[in-house]
Protein backbone atom coordinates (compact mmCIF):
# COMPACT_ATOMS: atom_id res chain seq x y z
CA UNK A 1 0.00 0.00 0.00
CA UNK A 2 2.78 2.28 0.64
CA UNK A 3 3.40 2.58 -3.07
CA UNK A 4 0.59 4.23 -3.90
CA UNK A 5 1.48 7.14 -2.09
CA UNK A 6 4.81 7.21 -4.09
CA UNK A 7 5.57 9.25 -7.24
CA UNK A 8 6.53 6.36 -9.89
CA UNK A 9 9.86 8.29 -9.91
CA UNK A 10 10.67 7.69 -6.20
CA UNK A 11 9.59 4.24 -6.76
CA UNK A 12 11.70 3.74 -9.77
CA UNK A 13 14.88 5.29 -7.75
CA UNK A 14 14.03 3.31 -4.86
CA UNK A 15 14.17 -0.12 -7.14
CA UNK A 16 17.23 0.65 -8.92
CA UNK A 17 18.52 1.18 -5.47
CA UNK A 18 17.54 -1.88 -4.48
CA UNK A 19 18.82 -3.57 -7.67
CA UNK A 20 22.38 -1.93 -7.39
CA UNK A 21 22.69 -3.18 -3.95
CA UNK A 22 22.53 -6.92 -5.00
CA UNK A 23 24.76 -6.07 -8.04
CA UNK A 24 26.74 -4.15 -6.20
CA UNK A 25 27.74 -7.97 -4.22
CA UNK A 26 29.36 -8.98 -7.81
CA UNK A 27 30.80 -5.42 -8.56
CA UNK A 28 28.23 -4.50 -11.09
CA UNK A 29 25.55 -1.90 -10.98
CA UNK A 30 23.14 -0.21 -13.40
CA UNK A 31 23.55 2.83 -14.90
CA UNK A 32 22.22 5.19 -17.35
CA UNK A 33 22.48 5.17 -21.18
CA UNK A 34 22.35 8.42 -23.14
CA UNK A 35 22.42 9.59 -26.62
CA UNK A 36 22.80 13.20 -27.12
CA UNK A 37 20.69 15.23 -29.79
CA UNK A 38 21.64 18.35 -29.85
CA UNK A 39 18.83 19.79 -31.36
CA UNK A 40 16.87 18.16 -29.04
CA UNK A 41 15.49 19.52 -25.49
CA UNK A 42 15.57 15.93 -24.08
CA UNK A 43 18.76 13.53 -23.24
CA UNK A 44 17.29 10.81 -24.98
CA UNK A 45 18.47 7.24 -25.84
CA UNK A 46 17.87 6.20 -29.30
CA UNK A 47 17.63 1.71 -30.04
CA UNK A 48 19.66 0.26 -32.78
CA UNK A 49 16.94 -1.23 -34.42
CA UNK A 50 15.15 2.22 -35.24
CA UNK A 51 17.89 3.86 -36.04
CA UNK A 52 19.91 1.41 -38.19
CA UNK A 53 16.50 0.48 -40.15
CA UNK A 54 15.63 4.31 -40.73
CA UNK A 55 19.53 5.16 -41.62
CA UNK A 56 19.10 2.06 -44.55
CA UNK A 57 15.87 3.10 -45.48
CA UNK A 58 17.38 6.18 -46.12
CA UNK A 59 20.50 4.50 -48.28
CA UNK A 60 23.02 6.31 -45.31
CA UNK A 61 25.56 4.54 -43.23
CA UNK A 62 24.22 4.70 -39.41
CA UNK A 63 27.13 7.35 -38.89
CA UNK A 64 25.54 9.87 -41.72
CA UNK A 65 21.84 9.33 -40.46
CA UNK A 66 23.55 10.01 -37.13
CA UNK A 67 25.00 13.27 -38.38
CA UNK A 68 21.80 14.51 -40.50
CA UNK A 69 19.18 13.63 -37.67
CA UNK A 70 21.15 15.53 -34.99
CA UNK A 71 22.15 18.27 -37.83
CA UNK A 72 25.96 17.48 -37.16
CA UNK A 73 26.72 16.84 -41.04
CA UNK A 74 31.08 16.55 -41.12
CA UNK A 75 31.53 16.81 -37.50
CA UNK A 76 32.59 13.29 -36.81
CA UNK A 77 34.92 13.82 -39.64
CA UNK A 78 36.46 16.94 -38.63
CA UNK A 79 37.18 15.74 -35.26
CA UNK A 80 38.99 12.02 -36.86
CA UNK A 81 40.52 15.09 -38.93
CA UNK A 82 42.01 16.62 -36.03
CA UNK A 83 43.20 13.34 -34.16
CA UNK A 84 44.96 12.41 -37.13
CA UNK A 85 46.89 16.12 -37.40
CA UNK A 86 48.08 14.91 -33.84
CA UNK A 87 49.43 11.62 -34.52
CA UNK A 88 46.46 9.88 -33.19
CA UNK A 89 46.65 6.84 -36.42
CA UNK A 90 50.49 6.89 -36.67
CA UNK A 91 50.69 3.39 -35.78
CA UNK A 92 51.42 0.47 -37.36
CA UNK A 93 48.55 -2.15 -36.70
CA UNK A 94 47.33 -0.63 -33.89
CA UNK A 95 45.46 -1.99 -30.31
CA UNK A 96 42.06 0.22 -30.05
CA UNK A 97 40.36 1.17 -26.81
CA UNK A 98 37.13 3.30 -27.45
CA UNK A 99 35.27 4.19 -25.03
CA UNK A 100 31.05 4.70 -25.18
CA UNK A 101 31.44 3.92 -28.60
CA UNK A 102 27.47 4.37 -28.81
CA UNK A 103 25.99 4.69 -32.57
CA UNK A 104 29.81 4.01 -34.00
CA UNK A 105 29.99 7.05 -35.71
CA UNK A 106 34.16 7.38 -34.86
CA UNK A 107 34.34 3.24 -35.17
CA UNK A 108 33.15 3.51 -38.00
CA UNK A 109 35.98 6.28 -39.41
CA UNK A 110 38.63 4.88 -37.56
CA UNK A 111 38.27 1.23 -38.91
CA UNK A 112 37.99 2.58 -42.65
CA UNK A 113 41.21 4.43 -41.61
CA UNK A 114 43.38 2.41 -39.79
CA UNK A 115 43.95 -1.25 -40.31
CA UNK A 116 43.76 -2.58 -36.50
CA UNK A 117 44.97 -5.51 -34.60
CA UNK A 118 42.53 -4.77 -31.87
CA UNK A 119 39.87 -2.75 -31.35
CA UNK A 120 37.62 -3.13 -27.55
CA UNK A 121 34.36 -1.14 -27.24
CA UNK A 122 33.07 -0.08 -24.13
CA UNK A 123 29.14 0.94 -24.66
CA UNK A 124 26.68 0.86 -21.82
CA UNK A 125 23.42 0.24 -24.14
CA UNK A 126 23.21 -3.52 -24.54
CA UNK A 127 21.75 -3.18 -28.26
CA UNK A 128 24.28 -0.76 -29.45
CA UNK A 129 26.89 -3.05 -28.11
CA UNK A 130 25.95 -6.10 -29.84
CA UNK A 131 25.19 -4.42 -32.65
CA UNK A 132 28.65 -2.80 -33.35
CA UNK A 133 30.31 -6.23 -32.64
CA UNK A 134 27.98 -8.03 -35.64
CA UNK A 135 29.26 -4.80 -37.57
CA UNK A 136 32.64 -4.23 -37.09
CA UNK A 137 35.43 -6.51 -36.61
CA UNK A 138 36.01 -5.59 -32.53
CA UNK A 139 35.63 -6.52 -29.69
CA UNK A 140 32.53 -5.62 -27.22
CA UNK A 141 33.67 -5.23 -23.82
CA UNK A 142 31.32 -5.77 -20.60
CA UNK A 143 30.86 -2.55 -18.98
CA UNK A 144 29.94 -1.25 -15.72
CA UNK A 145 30.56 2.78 -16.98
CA UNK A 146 33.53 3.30 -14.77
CA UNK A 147 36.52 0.73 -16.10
CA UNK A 148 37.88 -1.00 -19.15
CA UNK A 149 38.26 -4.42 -16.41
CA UNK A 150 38.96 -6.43 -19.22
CA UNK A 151 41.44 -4.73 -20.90
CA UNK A 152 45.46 -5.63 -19.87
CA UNK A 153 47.77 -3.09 -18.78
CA UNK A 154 49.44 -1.20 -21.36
CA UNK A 155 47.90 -3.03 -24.05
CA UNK A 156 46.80 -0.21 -26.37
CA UNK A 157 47.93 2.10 -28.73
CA UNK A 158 45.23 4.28 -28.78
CA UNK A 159 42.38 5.37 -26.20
CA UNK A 160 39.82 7.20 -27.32
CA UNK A 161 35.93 8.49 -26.30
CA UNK A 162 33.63 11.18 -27.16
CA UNK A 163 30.79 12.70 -25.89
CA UNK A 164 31.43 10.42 -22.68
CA UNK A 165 33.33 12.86 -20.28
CA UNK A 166 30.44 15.85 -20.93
CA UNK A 167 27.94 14.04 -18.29
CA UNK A 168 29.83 11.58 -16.23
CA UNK A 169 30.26 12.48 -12.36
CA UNK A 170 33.35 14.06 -11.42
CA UNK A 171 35.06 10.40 -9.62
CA UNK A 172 33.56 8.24 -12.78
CA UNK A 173 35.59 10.98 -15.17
CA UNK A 174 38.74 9.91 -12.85
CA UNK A 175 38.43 6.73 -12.78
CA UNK A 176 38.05 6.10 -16.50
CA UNK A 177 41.24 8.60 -16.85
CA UNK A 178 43.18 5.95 -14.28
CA UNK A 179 42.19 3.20 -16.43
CA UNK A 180 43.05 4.91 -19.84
CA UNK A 181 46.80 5.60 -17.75
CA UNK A 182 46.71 2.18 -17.02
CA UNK A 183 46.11 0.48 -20.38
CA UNK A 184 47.84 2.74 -22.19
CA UNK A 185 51.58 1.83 -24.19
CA UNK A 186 54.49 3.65 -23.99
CA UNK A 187 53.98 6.46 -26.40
CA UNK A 188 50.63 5.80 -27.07
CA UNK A 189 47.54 8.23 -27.22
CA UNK A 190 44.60 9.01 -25.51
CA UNK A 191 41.78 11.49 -26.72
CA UNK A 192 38.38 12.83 -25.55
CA UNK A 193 36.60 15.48 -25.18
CA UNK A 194 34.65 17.04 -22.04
CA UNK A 195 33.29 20.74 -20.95
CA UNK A 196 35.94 23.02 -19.16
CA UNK A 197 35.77 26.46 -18.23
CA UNK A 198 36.30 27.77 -21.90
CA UNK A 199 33.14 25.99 -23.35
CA UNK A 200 30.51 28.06 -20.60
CA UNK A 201 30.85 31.52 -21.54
CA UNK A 202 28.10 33.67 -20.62
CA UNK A 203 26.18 32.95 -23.89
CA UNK A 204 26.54 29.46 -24.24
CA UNK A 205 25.40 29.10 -20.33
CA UNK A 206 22.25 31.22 -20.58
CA UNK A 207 21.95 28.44 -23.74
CA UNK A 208 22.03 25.61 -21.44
CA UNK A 209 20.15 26.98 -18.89
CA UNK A 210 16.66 28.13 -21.19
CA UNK A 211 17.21 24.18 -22.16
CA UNK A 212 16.27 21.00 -20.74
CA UNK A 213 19.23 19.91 -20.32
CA UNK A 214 20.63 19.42 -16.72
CA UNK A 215 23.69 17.05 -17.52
CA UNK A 216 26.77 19.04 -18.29
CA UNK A 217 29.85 18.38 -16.26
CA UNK A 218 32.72 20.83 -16.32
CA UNK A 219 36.12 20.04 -15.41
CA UNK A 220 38.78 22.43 -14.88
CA UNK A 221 41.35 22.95 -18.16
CA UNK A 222 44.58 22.93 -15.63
CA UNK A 223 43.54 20.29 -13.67
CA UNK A 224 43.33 17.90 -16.39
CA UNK A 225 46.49 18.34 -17.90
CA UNK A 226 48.40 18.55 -14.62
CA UNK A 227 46.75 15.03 -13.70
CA UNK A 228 47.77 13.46 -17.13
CA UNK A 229 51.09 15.84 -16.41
CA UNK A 230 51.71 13.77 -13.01
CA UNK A 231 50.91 10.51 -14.92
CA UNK A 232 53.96 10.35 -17.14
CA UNK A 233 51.56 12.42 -20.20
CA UNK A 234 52.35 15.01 -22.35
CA UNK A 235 49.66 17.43 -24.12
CA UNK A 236 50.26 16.85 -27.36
CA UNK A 237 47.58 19.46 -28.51
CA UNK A 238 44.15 20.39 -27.89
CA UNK A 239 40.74 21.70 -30.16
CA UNK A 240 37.14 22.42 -30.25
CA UNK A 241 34.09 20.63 -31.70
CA UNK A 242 30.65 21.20 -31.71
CA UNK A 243 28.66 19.31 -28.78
CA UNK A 244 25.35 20.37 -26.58
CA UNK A 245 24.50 23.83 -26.40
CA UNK A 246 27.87 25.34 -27.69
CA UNK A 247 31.26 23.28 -27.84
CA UNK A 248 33.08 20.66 -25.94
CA UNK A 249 37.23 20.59 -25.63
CA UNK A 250 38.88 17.89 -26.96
CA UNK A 251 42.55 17.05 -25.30
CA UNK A 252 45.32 14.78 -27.13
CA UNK A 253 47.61 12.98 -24.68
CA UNK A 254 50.87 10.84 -25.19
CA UNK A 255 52.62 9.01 -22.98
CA UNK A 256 55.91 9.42 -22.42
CA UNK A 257 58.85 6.53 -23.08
């Protein structure tokens, strides 16, 4: 009876709750998938089955009915663009890490571009997860959106997410940066993007805040390249692409010999 007095809300967080607690005895929990539209006023997810059936009944690779819906035509391109300008795909049969690989879109580029050993997806949403492994040739990873567990230590040559670090909670950003450090190779690169300081001027807040959106996370510029700094990192270069209500900041690390 008490449920009825309950807003299905509460009762929802009160069950997940309950549900993380017994995952939580085999070091799983659930969390929440997202797809971002940016010209969109909801966070929304979007299923692999409606959008790889629309994106072929339209004759487009999922990656191009990606970029048309969310009006982000060339984006993914510019950005695979820029990690190339930094040395991102200078290696020779390279080990892949990407993580919340979601609809593909930067699988999809990188594959066509480099000619991989290895390439392990981390993506929260079940469907999208199985259906980049039927795909592409890779490897979908178990995840519980805080690790790459199943990855070995300094196993890859390149590390790479987007869109990931925009909406993650501070310690989650962190701990995914510890286990990029960790799997990383000597001289190999890690890239993503995420909101600092620099992406919330005064315009693009007052844009966020007449949205719906209530996700953002900012972390501070200095504070991410001193951690990667302390980690045995250099900044190899940084730029801008579009993302949200304005622009997130991607950053280019390497690590040093």
């Amino acid at each position: 009876m008490i449920f009825y007095s309950l807003k299905p809300k509460m009762v929802t967080c009160m069950l997940n709750n309950i549900i993380n607690s017994i995952l939580g005895l085999f070091n799983l929990r659930l969390i929440k998938a997202t797809h971002f539209n940016n010209n969109s006023n909801n966070l929304s997810y979007i299923s692999s089955v409606e959008t790889v059936k629309r994106a072929q009944k339209e004759g487009l690779t999922v990656c191009a009915y990606v970029e048309k819906m969310w009006n982000q035509i060339g984006e993914t391109q510019k950005v695979i663009d820029n990690m190339e300008k930094m040395g991102a795909f200078a290696f020779s049969n390279p080990s892949i890490c990407e993580i919340g690989a979601g609809t593909g879109r930067y699988m999809e580029k990188i594959i066509n571009k480099c000619k991989h050993e290895r390439y392990e997806s981390y993506e929260t949403a079940t469907d999208w997860s199985e259906w980049l492994q039927k795909e592409y040739p890779i490897i979908s990873q178990p995840t519980d959106g805080f690790s790459l567990k199943y990855t070995e230590n300094i196993s890859m040559d390149l590390v790479h997410a987007h869109g990931v670090f925009v909406y993650l909670k501070f310690l989650d950003n962190i701990r995914y940066f510890n286990e990029m450090i960790r799997v990383i190779k000597p001289s190999g690169i890690i890239v993503f993007d995420c909101y600092t300081e620099e992406c919330m001027t005064i315009n693009t807040l007052n844009k966020w805040l007449n949205s719906k959106h209530n996700f953002p996370v900012v972390l501070p510029n200095n504070y991410i390249i001193t951690y990667f700094e302390n980690n045995n990192f250099k900044l190899i270069g940084n730029f801008f692409n579009a993302h949200g209500q304005g622009k997130s900041k991607y950053f280019v690390f390497k690590k040093n010999q």
